[in-house]
PDB file of N, CA and C in Angstrom:
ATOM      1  N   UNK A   1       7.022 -25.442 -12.615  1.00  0.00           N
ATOM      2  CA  UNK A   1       7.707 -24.569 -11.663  1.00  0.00           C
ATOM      3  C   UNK A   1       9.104 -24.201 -12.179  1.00  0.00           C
ATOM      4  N   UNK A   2       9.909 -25.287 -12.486  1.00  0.00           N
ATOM      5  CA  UNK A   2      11.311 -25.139 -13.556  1.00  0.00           C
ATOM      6  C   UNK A   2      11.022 -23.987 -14.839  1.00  0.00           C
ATOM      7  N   UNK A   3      10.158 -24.109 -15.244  1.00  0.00           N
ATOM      8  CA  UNK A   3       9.698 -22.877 -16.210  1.00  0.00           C
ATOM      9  C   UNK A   3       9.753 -21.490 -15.686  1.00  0.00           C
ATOM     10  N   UNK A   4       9.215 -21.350 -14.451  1.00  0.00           N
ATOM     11  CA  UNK A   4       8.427 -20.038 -13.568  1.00  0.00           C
ATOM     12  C   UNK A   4      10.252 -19.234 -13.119  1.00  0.00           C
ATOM     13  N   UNK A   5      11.152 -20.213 -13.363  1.00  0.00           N
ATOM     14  CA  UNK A   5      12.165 -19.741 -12.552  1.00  0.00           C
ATOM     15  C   UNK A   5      13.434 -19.414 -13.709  1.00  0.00           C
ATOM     16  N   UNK A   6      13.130 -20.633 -14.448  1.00  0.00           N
ATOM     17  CA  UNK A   6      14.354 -20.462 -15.898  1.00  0.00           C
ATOM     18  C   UNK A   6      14.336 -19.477 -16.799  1.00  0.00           C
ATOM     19  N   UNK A   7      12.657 -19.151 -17.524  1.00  0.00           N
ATOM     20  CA  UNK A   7      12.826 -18.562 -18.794  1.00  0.00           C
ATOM     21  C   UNK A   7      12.692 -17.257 -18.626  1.00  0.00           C
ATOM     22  N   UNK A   8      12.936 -16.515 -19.363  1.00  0.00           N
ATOM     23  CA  UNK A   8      12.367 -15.066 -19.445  1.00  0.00           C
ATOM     24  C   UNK A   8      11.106 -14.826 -19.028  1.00  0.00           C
ATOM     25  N   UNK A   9      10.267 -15.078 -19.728  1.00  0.00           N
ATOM     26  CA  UNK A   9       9.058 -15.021 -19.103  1.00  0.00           C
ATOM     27  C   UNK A   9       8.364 -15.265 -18.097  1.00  0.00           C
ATOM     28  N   UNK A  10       9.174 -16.540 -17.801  1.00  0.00           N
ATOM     29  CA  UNK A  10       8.786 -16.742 -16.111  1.00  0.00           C
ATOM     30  C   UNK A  10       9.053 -15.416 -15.329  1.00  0.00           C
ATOM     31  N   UNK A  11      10.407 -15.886 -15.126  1.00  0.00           N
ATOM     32  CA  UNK A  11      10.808 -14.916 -14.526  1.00  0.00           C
ATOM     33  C   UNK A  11      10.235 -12.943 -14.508  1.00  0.00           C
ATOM     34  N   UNK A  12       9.824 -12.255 -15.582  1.00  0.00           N
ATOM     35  CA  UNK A  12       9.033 -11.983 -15.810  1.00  0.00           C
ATOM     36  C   UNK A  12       7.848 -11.705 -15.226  1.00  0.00           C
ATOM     37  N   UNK A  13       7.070 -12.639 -15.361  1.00  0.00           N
ATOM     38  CA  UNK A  13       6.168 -12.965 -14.520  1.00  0.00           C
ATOM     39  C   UNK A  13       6.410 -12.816 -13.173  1.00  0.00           C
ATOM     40  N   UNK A  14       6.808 -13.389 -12.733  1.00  0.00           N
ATOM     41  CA  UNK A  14       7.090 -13.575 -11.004  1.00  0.00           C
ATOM     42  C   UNK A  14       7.532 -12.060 -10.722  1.00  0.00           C
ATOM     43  N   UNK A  15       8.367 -11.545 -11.429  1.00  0.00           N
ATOM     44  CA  UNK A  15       8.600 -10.228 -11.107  1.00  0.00           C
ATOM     45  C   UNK A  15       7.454  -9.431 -11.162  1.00  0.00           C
ATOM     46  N   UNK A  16       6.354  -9.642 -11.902  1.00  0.00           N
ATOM     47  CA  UNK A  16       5.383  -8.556 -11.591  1.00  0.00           C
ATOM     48  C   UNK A  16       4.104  -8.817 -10.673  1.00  0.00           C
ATOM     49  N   UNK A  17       4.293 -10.323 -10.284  1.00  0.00           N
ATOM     50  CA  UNK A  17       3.946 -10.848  -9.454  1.00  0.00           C
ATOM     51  C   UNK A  17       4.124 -10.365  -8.035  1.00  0.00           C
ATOM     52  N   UNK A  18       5.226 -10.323  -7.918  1.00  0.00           N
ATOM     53  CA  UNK A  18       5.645  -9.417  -6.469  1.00  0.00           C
ATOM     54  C   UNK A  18       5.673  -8.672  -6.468  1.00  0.00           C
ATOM     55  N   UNK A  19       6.045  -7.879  -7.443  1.00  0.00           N
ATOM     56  CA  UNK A  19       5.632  -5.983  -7.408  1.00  0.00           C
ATOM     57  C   UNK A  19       4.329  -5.709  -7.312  1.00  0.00           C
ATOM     58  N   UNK A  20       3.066  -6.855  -7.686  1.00  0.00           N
ATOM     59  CA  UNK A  20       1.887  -6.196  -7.550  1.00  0.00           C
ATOM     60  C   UNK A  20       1.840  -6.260  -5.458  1.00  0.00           C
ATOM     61  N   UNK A  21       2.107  -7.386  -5.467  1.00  0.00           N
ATOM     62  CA  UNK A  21       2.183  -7.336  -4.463  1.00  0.00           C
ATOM     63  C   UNK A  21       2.580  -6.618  -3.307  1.00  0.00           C
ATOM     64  N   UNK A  22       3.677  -6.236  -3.446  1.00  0.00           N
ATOM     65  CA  UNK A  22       4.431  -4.966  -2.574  1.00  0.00           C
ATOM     66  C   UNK A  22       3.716  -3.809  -2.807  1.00  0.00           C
ATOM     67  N   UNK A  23       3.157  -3.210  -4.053  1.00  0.00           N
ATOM     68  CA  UNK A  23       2.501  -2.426  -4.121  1.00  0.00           C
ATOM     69  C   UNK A  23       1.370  -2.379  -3.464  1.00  0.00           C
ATOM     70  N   UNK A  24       0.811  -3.601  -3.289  1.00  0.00           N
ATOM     71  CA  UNK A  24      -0.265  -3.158  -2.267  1.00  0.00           C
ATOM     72  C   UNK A  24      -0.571  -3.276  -0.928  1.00  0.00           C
ATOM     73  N   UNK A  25       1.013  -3.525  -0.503  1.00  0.00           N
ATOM     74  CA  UNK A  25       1.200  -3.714   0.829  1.00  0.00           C
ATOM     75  C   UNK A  25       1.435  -1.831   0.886  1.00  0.00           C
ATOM     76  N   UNK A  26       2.594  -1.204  -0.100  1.00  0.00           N
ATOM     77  CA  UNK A  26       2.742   0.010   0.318  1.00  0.00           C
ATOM     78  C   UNK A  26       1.277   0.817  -0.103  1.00  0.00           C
ATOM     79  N   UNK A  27       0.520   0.986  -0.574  1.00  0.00           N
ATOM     80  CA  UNK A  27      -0.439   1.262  -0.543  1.00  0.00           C
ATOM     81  C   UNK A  27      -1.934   1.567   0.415  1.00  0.00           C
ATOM     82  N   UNK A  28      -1.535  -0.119   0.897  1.00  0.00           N
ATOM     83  CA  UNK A  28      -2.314  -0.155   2.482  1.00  0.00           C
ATOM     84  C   UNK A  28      -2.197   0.396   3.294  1.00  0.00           C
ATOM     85  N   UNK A  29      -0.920   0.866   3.460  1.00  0.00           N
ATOM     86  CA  UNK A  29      -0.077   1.293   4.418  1.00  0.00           C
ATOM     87  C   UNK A  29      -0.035   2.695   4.413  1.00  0.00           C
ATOM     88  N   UNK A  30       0.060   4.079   3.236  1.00  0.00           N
ATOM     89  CA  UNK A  30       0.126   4.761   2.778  1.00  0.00           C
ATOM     90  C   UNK A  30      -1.270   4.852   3.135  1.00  0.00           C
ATOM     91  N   UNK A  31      -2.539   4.027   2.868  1.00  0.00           N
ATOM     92  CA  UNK A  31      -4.008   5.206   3.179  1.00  0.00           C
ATOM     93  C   UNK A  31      -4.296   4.752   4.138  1.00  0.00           C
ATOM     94  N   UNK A  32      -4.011   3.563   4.917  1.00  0.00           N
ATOM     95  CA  UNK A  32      -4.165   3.426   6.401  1.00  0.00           C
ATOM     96  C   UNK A  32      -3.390   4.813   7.029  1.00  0.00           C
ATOM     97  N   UNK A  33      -2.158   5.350   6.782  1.00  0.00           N
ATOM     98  CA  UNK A  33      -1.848   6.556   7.425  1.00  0.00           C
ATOM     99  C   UNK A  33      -2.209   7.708   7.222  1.00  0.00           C
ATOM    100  N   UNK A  34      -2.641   7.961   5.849  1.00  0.00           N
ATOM    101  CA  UNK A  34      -3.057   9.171   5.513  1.00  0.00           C
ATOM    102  C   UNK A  34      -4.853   9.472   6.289  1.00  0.00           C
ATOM    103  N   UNK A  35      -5.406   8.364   6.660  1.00  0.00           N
ATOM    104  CA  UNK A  35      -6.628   7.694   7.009  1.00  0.00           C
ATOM    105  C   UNK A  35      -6.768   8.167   8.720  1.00  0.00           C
ATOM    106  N   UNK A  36      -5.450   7.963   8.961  1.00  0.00           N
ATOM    107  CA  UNK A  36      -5.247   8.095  10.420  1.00  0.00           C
ATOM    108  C   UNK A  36      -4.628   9.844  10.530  1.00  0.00           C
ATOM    109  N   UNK A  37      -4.070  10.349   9.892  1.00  0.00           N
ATOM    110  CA  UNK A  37      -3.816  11.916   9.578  1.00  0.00           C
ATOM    111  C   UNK A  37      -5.153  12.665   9.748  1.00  0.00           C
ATOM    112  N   UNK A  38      -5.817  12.074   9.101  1.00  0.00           N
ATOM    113  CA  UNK A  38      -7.210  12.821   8.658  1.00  0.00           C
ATOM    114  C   UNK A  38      -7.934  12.593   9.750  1.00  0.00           C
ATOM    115  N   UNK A  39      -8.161  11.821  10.534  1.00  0.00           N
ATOM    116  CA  UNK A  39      -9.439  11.751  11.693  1.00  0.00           C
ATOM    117  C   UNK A  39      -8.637  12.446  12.865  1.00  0.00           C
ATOM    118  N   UNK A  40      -6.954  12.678  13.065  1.00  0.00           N
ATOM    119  CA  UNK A  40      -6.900  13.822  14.028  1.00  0.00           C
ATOM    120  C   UNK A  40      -6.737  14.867  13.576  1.00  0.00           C
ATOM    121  N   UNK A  41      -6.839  15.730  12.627  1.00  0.00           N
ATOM    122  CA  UNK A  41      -6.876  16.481  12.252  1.00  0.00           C
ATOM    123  C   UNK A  41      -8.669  16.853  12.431  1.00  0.00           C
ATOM    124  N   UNK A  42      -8.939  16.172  12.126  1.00  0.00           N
ATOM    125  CA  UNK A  42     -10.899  16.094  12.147  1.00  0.00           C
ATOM    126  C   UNK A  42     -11.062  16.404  13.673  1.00  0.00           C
ATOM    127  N   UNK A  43     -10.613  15.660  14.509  1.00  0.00           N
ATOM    128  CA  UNK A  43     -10.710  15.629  16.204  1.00  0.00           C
ATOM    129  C   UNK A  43      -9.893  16.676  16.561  1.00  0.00           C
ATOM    130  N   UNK A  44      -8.993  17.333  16.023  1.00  0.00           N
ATOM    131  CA  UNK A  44      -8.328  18.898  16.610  1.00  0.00           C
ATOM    132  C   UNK A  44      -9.417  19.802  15.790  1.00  0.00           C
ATOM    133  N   UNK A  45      -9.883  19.930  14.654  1.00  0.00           N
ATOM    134  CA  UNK A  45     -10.957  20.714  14.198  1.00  0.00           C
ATOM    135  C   UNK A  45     -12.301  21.283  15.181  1.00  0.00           C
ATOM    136  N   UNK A  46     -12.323  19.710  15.551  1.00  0.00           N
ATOM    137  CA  UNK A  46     -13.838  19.537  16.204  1.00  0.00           C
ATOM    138  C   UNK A  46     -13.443  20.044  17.663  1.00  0.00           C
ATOM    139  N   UNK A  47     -12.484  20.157  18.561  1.00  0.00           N
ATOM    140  CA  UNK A  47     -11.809  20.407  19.502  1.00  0.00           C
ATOM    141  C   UNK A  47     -11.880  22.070  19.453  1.00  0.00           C
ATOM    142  N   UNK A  48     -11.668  22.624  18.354  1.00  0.00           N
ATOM    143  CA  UNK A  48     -11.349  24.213  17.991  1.00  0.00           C
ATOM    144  C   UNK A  48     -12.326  24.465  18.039  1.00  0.00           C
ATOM    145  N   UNK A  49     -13.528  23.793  17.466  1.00  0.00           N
ATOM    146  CA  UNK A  49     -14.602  24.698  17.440  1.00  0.00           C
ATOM    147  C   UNK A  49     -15.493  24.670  18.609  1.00  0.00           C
ATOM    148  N   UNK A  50     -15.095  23.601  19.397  1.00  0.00           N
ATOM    149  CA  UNK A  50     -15.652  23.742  20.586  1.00  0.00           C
ATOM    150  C   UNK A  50     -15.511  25.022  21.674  1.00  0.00           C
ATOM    151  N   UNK A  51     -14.130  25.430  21.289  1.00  0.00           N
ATOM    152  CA  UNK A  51     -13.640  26.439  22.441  1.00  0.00           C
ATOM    153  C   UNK A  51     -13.808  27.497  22.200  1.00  0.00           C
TER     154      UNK A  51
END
Protein backbone atom coordinates (compact mmCIF):
# COMPACT_ATOMS: atom_id res chain seq x y z
CA UNK A 1 0.00 0.00 0.00
CA UNK A 2 3.22 2.37 0.96
CA UNK A 3 4.18 1.66 -2.69
CA UNK A 4 0.51 2.55 -4.23
CA UNK A 5 0.98 6.03 -2.58
CA UNK A 6 4.96 6.86 -2.71
CA UNK A 7 6.28 5.99 -6.15
CA UNK A 8 5.57 7.26 -9.43
CA UNK A 9 3.98 4.57 -10.56
CA UNK A 10 1.82 4.04 -7.91
CA UNK A 11 0.65 6.97 -7.87
CA UNK A 12 0.16 6.73 -11.49
CA UNK A 13 -1.76 4.07 -11.20
CA UNK A 14 -4.26 5.21 -8.74
CA UNK A 15 -4.64 8.16 -10.90
CA UNK A 16 -5.99 6.22 -13.69
CA UNK A 17 -7.68 4.25 -11.41
CA UNK A 18 -10.06 6.98 -10.53
CA UNK A 19 -10.32 8.54 -13.72
CA UNK A 20 -11.59 5.26 -15.05
CA UNK A 21 -13.79 5.52 -12.60
CA UNK A 22 -15.30 8.97 -12.77
CA UNK A 23 -15.50 8.35 -16.25
CA UNK A 24 -17.95 6.01 -15.87
CA UNK A 25 -19.89 7.55 -13.44
CA UNK A 26 -20.02 10.64 -16.07
CA UNK A 27 -20.90 8.44 -18.68
CA UNK A 28 -23.81 6.73 -16.87
CA UNK A 29 -25.07 9.71 -16.28
CA UNK A 30 -24.66 11.34 -19.74
CA UNK A 31 -26.75 8.17 -21.49
CA UNK A 32 -29.05 7.75 -18.64
CA UNK A 33 -30.02 11.48 -19.79
CA UNK A 34 -29.65 11.43 -23.23
CA UNK A 35 -31.87 7.97 -22.72
CA UNK A 36 -34.41 9.99 -20.94
CA UNK A 37 -34.33 12.97 -23.84
CA UNK A 38 -35.13 10.41 -26.29
CA UNK A 39 -38.29 8.58 -24.88
CA UNK A 40 -39.98 12.21 -24.50
CA UNK A 41 -39.26 13.24 -27.44
CA UNK A 42 -40.61 9.65 -28.71
CA UNK A 43 -43.91 10.35 -26.39
CA UNK A 44 -44.36 14.09 -27.92
CA UNK A 45 -43.86 12.34 -31.49
CA UNK A 46 -46.35 9.71 -30.72
CA UNK A 47 -48.69 12.49 -29.12
CA UNK A 48 -48.40 14.52 -32.69
CA UNK A 49 -49.34 11.94 -34.58
CA UNK A 50 -52.17 11.17 -32.76
CA UNK A 51 -53.84 14.59 -33.30
Amino acid sequence: MMELLTSDIGLLSLFTIGFVIVMGFYLTRFISSNMDKDAAAAKRREREERA
